[in-house]
PDB file of N, CA and C in Angstrom:
ATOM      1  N   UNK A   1      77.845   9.751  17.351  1.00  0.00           N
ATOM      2  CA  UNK A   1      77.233   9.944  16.048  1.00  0.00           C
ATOM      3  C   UNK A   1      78.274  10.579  15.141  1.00  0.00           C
ATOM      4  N   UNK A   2      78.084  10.134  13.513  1.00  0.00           N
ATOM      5  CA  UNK A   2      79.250  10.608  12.996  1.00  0.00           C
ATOM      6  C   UNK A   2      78.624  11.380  11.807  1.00  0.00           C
ATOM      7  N   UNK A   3      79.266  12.195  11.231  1.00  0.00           N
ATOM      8  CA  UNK A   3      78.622  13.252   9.514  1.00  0.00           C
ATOM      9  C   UNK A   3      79.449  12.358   8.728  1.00  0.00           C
ATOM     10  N   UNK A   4      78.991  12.710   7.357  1.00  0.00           N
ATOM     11  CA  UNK A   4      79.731  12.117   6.415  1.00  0.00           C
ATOM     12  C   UNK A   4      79.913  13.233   5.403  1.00  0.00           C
ATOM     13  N   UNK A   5      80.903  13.827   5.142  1.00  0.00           N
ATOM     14  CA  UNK A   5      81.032  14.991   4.490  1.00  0.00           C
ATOM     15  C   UNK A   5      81.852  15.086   3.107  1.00  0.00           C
ATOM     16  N   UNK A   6      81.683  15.891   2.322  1.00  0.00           N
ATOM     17  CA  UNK A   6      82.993  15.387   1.336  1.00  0.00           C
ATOM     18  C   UNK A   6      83.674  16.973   1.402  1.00  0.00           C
ATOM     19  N   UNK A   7      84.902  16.670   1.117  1.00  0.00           N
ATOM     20  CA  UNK A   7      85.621  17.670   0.641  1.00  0.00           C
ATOM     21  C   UNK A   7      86.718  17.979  -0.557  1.00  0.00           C
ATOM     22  N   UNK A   8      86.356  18.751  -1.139  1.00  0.00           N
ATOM     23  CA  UNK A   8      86.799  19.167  -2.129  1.00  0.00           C
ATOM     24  C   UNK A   8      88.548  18.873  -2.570  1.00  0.00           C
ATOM     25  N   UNK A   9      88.784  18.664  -3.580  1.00  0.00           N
ATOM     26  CA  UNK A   9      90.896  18.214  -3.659  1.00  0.00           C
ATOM     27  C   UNK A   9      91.083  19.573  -3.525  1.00  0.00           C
ATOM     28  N   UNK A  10      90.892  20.759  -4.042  1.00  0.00           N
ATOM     29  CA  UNK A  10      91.816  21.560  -3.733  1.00  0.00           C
ATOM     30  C   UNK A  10      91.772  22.322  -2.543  1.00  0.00           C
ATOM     31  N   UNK A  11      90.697  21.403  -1.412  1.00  0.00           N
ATOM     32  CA  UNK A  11      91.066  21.752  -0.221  1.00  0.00           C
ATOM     33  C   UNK A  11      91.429  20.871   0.751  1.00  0.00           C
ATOM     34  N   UNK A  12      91.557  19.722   0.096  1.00  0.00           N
ATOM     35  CA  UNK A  12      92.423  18.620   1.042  1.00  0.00           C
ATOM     36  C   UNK A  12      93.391  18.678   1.493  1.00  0.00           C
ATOM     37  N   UNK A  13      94.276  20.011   1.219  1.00  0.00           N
ATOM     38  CA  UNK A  13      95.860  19.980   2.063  1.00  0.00           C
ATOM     39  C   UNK A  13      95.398  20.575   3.127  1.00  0.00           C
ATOM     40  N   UNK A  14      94.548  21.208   3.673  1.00  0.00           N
ATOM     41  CA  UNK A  14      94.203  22.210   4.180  1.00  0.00           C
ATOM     42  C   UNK A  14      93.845  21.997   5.762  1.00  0.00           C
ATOM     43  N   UNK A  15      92.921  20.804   5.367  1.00  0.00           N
ATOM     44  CA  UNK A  15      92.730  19.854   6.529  1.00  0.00           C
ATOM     45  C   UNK A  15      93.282  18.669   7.415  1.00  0.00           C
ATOM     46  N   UNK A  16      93.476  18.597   8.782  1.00  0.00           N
ATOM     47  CA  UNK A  16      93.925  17.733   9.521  1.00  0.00           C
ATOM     48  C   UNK A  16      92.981  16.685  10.461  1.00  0.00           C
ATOM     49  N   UNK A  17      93.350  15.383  10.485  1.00  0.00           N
ATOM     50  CA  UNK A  17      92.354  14.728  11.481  1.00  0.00           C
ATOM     51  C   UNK A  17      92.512  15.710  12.502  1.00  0.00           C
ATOM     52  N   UNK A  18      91.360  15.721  13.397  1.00  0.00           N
ATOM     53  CA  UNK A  18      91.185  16.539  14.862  1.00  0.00           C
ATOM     54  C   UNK A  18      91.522  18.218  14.768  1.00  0.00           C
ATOM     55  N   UNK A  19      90.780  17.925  12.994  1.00  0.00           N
ATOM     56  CA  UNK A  19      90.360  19.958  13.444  1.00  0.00           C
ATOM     57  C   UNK A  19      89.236  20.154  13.920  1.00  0.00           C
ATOM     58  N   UNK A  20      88.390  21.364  14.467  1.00  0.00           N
ATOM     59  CA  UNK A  20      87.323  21.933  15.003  1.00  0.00           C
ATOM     60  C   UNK A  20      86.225  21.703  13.847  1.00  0.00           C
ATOM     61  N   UNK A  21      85.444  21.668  14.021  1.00  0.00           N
ATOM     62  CA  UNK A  21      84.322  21.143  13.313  1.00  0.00           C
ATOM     63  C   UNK A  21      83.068  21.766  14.078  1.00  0.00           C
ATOM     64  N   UNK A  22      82.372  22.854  12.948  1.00  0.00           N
ATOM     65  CA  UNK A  22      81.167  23.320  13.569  1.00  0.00           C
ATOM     66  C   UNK A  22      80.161  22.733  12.520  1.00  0.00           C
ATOM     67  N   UNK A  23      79.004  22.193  13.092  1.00  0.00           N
ATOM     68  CA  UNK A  23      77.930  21.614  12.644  1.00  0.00           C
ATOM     69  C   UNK A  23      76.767  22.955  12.645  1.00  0.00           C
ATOM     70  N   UNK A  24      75.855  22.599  11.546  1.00  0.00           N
ATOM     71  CA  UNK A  24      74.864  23.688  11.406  1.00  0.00           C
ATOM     72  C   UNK A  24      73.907  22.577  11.070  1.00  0.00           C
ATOM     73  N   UNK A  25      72.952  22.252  11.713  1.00  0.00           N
ATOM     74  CA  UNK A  25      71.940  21.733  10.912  1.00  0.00           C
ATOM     75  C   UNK A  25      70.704  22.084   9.954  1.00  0.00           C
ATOM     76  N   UNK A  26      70.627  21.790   8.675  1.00  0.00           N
ATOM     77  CA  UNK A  26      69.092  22.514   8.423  1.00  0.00           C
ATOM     78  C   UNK A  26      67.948  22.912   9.384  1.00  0.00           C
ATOM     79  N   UNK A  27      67.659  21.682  10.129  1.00  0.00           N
ATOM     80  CA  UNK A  27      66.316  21.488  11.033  1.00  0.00           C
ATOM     81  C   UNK A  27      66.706  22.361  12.457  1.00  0.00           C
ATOM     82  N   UNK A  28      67.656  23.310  12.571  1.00  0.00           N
ATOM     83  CA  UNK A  28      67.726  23.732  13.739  1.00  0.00           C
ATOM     84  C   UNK A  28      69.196  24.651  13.734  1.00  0.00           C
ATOM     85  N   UNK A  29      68.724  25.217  13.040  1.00  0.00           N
ATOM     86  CA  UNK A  29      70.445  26.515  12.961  1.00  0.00           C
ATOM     87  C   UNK A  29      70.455  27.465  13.570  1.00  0.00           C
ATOM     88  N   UNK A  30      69.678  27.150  14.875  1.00  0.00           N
ATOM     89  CA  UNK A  30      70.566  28.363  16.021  1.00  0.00           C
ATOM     90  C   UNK A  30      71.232  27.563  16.743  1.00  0.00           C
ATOM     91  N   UNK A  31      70.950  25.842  16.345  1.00  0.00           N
ATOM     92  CA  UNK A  31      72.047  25.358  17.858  1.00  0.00           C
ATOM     93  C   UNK A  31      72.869  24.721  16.774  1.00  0.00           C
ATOM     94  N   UNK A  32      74.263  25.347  16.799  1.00  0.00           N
ATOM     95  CA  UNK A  32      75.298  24.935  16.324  1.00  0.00           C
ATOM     96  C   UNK A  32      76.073  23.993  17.042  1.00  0.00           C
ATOM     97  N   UNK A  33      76.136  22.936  16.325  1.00  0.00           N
ATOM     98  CA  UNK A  33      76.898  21.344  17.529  1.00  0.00           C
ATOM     99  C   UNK A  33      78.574  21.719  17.325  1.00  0.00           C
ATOM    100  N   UNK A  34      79.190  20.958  18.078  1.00  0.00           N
ATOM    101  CA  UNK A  34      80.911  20.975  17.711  1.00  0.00           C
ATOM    102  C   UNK A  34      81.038  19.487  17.709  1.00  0.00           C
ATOM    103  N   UNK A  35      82.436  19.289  17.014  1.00  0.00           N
ATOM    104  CA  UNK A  35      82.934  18.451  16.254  1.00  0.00           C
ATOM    105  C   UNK A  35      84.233  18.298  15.948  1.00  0.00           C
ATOM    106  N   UNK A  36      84.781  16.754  15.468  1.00  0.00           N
ATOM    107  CA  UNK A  36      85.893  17.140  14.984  1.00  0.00           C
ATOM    108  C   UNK A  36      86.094  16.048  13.670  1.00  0.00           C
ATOM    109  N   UNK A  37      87.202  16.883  13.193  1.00  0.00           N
ATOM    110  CA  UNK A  37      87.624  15.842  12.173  1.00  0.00           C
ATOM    111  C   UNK A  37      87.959  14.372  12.476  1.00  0.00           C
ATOM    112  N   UNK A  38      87.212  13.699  12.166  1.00  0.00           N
ATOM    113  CA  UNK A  38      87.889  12.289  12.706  1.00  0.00           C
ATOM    114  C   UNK A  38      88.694  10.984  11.447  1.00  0.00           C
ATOM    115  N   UNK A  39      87.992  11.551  10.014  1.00  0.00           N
ATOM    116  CA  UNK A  39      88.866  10.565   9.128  1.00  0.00           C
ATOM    117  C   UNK A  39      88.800  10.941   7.565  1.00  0.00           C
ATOM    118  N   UNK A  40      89.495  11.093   6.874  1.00  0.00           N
ATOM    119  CA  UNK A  40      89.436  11.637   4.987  1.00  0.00           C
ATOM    120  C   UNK A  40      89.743  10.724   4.732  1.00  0.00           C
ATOM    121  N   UNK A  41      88.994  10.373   3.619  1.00  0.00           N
ATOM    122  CA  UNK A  41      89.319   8.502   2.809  1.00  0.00           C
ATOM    123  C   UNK A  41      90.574   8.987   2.034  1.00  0.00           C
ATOM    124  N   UNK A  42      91.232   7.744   1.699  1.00  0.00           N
ATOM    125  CA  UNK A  42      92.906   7.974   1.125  1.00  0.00           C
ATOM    126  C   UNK A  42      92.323   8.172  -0.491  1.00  0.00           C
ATOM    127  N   UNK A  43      91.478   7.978  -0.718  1.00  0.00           N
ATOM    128  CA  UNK A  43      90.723   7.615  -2.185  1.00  0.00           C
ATOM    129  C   UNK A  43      89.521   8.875  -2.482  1.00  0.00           C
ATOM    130  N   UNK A  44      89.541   9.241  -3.255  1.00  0.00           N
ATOM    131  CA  UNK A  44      88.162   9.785  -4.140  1.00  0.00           C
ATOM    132  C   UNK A  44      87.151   9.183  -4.226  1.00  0.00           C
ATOM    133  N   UNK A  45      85.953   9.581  -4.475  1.00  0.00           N
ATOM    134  CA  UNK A  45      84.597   9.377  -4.875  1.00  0.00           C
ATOM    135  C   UNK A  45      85.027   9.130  -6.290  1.00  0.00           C
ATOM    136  N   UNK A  46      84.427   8.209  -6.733  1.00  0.00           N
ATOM    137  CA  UNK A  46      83.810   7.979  -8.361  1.00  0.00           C
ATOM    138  C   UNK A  46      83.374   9.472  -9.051  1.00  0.00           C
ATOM    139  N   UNK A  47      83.912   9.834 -10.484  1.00  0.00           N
ATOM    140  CA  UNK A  47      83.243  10.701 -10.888  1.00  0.00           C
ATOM    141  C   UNK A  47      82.340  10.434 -11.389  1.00  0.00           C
ATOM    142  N   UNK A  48      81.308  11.640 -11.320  1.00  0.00           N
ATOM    143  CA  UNK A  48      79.947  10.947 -12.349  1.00  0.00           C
ATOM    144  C   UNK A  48      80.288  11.458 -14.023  1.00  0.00           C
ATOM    145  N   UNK A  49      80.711  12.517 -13.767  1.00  0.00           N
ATOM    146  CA  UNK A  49      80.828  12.820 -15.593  1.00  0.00           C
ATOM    147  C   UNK A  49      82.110  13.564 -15.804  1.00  0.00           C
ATOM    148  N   UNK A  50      82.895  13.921 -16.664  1.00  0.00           N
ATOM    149  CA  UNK A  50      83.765  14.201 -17.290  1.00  0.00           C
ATOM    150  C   UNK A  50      84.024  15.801 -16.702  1.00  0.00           C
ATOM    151  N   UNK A  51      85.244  16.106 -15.974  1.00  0.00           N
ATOM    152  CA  UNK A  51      85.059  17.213 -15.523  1.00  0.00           C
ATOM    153  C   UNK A  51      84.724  17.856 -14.081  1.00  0.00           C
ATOM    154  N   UNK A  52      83.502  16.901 -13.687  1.00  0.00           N
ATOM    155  CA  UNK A  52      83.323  16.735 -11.981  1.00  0.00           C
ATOM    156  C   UNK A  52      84.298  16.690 -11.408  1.00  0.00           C
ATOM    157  N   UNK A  53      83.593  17.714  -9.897  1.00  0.00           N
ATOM    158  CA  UNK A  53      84.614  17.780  -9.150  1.00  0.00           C
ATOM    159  C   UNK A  53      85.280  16.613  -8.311  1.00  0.00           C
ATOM    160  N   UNK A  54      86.561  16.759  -7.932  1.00  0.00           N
ATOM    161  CA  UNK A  54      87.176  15.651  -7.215  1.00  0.00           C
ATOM    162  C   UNK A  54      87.001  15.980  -5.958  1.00  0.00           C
ATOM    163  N   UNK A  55      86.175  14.759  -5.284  1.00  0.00           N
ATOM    164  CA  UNK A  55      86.020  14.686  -3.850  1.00  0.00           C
ATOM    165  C   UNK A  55      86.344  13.510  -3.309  1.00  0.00           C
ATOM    166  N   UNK A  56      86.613  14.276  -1.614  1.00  0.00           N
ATOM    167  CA  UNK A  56      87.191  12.972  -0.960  1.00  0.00           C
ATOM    168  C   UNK A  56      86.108  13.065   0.326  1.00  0.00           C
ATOM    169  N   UNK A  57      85.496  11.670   0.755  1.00  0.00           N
ATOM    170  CA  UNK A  57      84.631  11.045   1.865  1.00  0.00           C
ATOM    171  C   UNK A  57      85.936  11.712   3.183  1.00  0.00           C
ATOM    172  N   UNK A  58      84.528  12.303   3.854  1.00  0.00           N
ATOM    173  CA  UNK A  58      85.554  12.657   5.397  1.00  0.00           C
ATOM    174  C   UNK A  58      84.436  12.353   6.684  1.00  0.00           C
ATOM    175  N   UNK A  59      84.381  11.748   7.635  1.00  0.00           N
ATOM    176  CA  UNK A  59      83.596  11.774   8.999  1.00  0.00           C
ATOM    177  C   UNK A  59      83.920  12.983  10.073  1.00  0.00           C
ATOM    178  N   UNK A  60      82.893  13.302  10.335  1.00  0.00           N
ATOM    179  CA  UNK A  60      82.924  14.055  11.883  1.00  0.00           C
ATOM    180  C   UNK A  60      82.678  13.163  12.511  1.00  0.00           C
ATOM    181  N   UNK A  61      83.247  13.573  13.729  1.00  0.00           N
ATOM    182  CA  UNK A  61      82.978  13.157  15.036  1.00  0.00           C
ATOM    183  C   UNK A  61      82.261  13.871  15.910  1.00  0.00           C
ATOM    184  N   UNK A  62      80.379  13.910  15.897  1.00  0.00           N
ATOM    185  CA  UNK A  62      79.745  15.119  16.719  1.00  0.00           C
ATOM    186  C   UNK A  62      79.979  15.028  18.358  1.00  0.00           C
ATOM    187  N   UNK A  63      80.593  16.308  19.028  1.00  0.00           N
ATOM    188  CA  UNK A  63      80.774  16.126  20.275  1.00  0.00           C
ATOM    189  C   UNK A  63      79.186  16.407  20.958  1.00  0.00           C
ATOM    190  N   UNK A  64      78.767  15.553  22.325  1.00  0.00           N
ATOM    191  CA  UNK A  64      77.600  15.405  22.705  1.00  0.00           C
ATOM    192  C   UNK A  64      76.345  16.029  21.680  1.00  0.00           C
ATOM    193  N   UNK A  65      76.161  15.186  20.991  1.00  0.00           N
ATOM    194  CA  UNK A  65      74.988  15.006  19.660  1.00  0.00           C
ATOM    195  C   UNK A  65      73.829  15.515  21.155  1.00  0.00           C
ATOM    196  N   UNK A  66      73.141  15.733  20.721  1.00  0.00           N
ATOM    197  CA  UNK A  66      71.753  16.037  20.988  1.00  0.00           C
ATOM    198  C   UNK A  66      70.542  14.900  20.722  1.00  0.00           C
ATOM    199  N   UNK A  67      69.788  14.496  21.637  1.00  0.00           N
ATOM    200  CA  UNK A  67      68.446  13.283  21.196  1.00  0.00           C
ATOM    201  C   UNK A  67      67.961  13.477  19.863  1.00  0.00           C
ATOM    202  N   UNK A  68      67.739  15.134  19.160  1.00  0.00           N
ATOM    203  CA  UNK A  68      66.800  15.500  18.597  1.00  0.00           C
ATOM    204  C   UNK A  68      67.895  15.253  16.467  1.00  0.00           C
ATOM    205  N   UNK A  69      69.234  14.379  16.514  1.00  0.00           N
ATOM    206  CA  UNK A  69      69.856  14.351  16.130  1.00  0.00           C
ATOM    207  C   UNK A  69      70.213  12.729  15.501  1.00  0.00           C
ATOM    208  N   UNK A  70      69.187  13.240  13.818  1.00  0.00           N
ATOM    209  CA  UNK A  70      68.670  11.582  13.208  1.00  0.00           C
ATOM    210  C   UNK A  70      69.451  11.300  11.904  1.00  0.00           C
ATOM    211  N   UNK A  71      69.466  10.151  11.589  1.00  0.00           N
ATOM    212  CA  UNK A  71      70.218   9.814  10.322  1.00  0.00           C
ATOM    213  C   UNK A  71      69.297  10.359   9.091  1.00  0.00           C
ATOM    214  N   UNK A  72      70.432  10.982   8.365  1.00  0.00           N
ATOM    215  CA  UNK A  72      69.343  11.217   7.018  1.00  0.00           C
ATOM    216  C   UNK A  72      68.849  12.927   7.094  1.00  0.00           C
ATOM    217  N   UNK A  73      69.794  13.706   8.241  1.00  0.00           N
ATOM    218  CA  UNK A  73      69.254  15.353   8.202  1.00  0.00           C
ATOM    219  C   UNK A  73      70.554  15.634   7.637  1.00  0.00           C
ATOM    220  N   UNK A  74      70.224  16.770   6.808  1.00  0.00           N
ATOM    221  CA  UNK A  74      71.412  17.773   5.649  1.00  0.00           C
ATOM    222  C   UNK A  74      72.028  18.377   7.285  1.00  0.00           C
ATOM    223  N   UNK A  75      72.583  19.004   7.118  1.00  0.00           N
ATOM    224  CA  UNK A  75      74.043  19.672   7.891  1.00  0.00           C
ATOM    225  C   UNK A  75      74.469  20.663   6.978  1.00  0.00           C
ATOM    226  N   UNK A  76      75.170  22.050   7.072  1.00  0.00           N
ATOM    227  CA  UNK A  76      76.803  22.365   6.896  1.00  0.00           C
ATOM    228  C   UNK A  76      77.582  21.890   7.681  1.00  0.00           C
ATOM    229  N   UNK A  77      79.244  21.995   7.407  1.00  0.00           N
ATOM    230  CA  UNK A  77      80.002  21.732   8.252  1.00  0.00           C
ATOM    231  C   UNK A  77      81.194  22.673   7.519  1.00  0.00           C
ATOM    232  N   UNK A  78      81.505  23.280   8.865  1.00  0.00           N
ATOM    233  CA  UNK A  78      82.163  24.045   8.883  1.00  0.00           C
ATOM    234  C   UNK A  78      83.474  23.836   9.384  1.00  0.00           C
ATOM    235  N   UNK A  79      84.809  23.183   8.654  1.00  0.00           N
ATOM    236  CA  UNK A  79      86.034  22.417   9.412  1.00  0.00           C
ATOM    237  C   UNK A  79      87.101  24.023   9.269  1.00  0.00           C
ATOM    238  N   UNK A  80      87.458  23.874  10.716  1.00  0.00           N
ATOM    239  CA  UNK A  80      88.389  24.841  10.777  1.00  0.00           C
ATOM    240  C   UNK A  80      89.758  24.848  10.713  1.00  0.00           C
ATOM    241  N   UNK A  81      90.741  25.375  10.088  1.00  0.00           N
ATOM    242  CA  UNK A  81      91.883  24.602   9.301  1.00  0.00           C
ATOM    243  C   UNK A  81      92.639  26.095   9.928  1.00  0.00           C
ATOM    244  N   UNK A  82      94.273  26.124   9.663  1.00  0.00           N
ATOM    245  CA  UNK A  82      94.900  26.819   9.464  1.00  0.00           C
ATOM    246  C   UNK A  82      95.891  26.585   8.378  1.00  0.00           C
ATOM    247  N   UNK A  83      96.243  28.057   7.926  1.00  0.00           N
ATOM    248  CA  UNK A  83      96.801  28.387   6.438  1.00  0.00           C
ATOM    249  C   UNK A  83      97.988  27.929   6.467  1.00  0.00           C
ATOM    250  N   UNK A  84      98.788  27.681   5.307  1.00  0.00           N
ATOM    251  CA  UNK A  84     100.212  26.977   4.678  1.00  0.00           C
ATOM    252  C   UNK A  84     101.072  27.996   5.226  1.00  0.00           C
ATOM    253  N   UNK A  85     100.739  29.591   5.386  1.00  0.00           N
ATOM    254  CA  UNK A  85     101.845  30.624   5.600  1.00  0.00           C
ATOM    255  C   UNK A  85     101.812  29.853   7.598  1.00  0.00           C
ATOM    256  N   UNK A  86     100.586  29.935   7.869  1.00  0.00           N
ATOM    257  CA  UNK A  86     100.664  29.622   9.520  1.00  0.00           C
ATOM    258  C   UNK A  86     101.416  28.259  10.237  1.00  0.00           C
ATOM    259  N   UNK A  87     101.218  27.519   9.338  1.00  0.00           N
ATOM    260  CA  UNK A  87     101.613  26.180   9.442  1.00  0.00           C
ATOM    261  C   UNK A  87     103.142  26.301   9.767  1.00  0.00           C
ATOM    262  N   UNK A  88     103.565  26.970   8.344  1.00  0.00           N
ATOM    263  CA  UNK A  88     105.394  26.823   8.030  1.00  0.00           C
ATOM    264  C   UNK A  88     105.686  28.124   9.041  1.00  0.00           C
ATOM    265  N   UNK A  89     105.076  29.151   9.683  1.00  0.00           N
ATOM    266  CA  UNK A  89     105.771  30.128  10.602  1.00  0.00           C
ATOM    267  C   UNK A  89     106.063  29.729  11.827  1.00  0.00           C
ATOM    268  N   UNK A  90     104.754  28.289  12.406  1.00  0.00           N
ATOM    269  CA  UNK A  90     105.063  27.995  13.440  1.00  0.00           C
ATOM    270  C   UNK A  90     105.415  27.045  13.803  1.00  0.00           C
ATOM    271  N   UNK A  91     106.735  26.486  15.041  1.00  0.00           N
ATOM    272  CA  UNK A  91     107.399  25.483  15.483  1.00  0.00           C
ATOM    273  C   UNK A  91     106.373  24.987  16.404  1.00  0.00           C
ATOM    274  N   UNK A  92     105.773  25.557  17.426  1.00  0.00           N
ATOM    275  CA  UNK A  92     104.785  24.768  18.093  1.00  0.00           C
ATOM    276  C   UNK A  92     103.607  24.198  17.509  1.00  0.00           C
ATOM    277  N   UNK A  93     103.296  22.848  17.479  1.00  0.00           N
ATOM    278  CA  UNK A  93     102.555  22.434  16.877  1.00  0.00           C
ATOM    279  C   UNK A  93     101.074  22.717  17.700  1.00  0.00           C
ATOM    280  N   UNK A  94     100.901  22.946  18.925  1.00  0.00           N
ATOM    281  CA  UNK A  94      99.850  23.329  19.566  1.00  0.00           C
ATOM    282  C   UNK A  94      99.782  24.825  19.903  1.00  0.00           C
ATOM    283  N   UNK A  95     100.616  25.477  19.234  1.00  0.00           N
ATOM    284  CA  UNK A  95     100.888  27.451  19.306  1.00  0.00           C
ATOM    285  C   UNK A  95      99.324  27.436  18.993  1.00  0.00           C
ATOM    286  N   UNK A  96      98.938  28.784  19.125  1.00  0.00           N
ATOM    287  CA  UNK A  96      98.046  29.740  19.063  1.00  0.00           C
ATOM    288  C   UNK A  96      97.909  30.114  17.754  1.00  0.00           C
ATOM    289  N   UNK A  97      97.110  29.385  16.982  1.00  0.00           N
ATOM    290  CA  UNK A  97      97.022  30.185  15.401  1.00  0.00           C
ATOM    291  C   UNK A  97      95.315  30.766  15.080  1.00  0.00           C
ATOM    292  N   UNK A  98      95.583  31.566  14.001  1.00  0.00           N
ATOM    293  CA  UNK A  98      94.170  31.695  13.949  1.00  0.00           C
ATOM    294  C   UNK A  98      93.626  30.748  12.907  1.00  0.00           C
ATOM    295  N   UNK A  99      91.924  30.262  13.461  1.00  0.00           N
ATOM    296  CA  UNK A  99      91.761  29.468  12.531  1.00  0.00           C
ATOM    297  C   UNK A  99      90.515  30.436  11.596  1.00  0.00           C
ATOM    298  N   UNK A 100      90.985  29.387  10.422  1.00  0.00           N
ATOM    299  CA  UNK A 100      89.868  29.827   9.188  1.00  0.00           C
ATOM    300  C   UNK A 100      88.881  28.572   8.873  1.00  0.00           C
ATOM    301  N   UNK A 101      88.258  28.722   8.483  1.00  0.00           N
ATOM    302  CA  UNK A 101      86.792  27.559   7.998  1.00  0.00           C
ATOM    303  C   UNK A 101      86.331  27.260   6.310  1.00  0.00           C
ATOM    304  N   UNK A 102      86.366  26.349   6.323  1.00  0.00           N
ATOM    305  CA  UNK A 102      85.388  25.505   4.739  1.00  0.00           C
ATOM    306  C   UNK A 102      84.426  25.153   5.347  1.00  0.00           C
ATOM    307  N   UNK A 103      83.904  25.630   4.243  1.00  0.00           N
ATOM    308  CA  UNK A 103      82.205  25.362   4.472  1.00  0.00           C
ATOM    309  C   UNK A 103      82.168  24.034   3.196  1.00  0.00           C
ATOM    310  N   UNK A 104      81.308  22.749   3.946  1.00  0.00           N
ATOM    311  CA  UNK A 104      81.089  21.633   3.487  1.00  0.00           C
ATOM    312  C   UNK A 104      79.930  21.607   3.238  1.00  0.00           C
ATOM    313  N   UNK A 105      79.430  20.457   2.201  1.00  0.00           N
ATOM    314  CA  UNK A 105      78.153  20.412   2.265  1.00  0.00           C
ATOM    315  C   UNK A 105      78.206  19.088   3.381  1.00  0.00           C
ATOM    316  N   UNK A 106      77.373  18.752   4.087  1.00  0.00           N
ATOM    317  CA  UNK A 106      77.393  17.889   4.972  1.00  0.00           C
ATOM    318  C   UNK A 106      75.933  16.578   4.887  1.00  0.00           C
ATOM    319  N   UNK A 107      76.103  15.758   5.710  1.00  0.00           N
ATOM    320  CA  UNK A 107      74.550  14.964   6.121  1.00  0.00           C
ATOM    321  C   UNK A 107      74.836  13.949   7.274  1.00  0.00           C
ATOM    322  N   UNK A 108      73.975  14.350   8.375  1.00  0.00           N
ATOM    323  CA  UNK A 108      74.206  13.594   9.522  1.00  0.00           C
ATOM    324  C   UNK A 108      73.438  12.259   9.039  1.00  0.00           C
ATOM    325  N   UNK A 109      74.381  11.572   9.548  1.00  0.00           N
ATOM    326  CA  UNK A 109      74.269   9.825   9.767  1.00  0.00           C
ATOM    327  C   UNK A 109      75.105   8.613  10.194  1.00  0.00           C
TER     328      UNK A 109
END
């Protein structure tokens, strides 16, 4: 099962395919699902009016979805990223960093 999420341009550097991804659903927010980044469209959403924000279409990938888990329920999503200072300090690309989170608006489907 996949989310369809958007995220914001001035947080599109921020994010990588196959970051951590915590799911919150409206209908059930003590069981938080995991996830990952699985794709950011190369393109923007259409604006609707003059000024709107610029967003870009992104999918999760929910790890073992749950039965109780239908097309058409709101979500947060919470993608966990690390910072530009963490990025450029470290040579290992799988080192130990700490991660930080955007909060998305989300919708499973």
């Amino acid at each position: 099962m996949r989310i369809a999420a958007k995220i914001n341009d001035s947080k599109l550097n921020r994010v990588d395919v196959g970051n951590a991804v915590r799911i919150v659903l409206d209908i059930d927010p003590d069981l938080p699902l995991e996830g990952e980044l699985a794709e950011v469209n190369p393109f923007p959403f259409p604006r609707r009016w003059h000024g709107a924000p610029i967003e870009y279409g992104a999918k999760i990938r929910v790890k073992n979805p749950p039965k109780s888990l239908r097309p058409g329920q709101r979500a947060k999503v919470h993608i966990f990223v690390v910072s530009q200072a963490e990025r450029s300090a470290s040579t290992d690309p799988v080192g130990r960093r700490t991660r930080r989170q955007i909060l998305l608006p989300g919708q499973a489907g």
